[in-house]
Protein backbone atom coordinates (compact mmCIF):
# COMPACT_ATOMS: atom_id res chain seq x y z
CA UNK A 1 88.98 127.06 87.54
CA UNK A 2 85.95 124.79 87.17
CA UNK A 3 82.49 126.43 87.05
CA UNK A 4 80.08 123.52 87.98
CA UNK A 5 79.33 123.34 91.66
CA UNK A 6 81.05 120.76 93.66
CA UNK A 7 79.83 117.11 92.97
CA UNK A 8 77.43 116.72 96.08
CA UNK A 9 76.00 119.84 95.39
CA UNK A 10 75.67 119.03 91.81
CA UNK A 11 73.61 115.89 93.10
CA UNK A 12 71.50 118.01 95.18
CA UNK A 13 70.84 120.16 92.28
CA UNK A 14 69.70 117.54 90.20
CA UNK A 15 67.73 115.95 93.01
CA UNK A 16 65.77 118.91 93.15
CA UNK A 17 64.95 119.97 89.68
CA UNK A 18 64.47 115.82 88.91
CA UNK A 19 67.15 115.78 86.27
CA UNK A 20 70.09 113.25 86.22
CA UNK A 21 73.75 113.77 86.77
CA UNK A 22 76.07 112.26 84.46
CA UNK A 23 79.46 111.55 84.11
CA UNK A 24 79.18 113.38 81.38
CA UNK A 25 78.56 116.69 84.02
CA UNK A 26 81.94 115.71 86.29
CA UNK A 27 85.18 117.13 84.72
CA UNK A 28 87.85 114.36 84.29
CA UNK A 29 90.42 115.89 86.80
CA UNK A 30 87.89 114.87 89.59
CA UNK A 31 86.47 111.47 88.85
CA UNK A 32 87.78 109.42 90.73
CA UNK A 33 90.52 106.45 89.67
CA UNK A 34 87.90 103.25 90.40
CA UNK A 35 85.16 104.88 88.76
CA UNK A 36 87.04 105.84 85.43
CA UNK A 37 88.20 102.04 85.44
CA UNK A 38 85.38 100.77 85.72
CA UNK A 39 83.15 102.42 83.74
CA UNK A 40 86.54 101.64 81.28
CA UNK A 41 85.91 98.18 82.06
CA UNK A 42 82.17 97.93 81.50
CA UNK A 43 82.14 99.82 78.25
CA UNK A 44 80.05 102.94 79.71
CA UNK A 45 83.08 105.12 78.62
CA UNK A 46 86.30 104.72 76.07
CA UNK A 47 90.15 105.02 77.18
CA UNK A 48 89.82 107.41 73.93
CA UNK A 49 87.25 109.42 75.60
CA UNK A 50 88.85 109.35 79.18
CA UNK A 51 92.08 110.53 77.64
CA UNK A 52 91.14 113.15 75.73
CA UNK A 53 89.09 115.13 78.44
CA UNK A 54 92.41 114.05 80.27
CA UNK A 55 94.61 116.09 78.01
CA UNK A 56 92.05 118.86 77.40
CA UNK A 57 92.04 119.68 80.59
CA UNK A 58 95.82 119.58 81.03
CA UNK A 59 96.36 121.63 78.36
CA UNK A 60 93.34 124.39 79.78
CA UNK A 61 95.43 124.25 83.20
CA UNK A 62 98.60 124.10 82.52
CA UNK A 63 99.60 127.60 80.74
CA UNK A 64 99.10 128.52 84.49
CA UNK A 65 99.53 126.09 86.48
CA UNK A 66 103.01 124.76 84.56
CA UNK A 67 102.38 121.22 86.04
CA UNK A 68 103.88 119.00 83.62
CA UNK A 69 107.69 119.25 82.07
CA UNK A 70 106.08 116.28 79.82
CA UNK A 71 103.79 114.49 78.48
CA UNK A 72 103.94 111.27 76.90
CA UNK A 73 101.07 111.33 74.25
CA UNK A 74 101.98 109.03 72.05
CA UNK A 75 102.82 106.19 74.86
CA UNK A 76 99.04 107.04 75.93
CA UNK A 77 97.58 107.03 72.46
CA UNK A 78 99.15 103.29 72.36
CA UNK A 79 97.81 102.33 75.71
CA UNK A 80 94.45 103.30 75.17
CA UNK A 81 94.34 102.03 71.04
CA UNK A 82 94.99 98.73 73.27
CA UNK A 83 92.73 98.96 75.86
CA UNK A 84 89.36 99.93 73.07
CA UNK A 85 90.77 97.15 71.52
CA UNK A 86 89.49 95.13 74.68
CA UNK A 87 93.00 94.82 76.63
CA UNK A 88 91.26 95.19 79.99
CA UNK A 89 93.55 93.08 82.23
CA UNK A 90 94.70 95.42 85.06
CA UNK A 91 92.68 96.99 88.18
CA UNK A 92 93.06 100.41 86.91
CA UNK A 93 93.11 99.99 83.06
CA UNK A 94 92.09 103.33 81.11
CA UNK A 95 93.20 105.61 84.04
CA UNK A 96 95.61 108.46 83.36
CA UNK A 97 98.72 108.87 85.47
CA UNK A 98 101.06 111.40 86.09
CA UNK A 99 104.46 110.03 87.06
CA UNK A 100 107.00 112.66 89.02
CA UNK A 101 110.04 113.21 86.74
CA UNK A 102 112.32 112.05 89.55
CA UNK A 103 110.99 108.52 88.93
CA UNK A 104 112.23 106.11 86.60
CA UNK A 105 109.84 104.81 83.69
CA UNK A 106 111.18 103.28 80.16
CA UNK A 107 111.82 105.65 77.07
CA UNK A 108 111.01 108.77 79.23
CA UNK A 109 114.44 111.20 80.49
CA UNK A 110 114.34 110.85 84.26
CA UNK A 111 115.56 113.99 86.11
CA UNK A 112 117.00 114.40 89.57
């Protein structure tokens, strides 16, 4: 699905033609969970930003993949309104989760 070349060849390439490899260059489906917080954390990137490549790229996927039975938009629009607002208490604040249906989380319909 993804066209770039795997991240350590991605490095390589940019090693060789001296150019720099952002974040920017790494789709958000495979950055990993500590570096999305923490560049949350320092400011380099916004929960905004984080979830909307987040949700992009679910909605790019999904029509094939059929992945998700839902998702909670509006619980992550108020999560990450708080953390830009500077809410930055937790480990892993600003990273997207997907929780299995089968698991019990307030206001969303649990199936078995």
């Amino acid at each position: 699905m993804f066209l770039r070349p795997p991240a350590p060849r991605r490095a390589e390439l940019a090693n060789a033609h001296n150019t720099q490899v952002t974040l920017a260059d790494t789709p958000p489906m495979r950055t990993s969970a500590t570096t999305i917080a923490s560049d949350v954390r320092s400011g380099a990137r916004t929960a905004t930003s984080v979830l909307e490549q987040h949700l992009a790229e679910i909605e790019l996927a999904d029509g094939t993949l059929e992945a998700w039975v839902h998702i909670d938009e509006e619980g992550a629009l108020g999560a990450r309104r708080r953390l830009d607002a500077g809410e930055r208490e937790l480990a892993l604040a600003g990273v997207p989760v997907g929780v299995k249906d089968i698991i019990d989380v307030s206001g969303l319909l649990t199936r078995s």
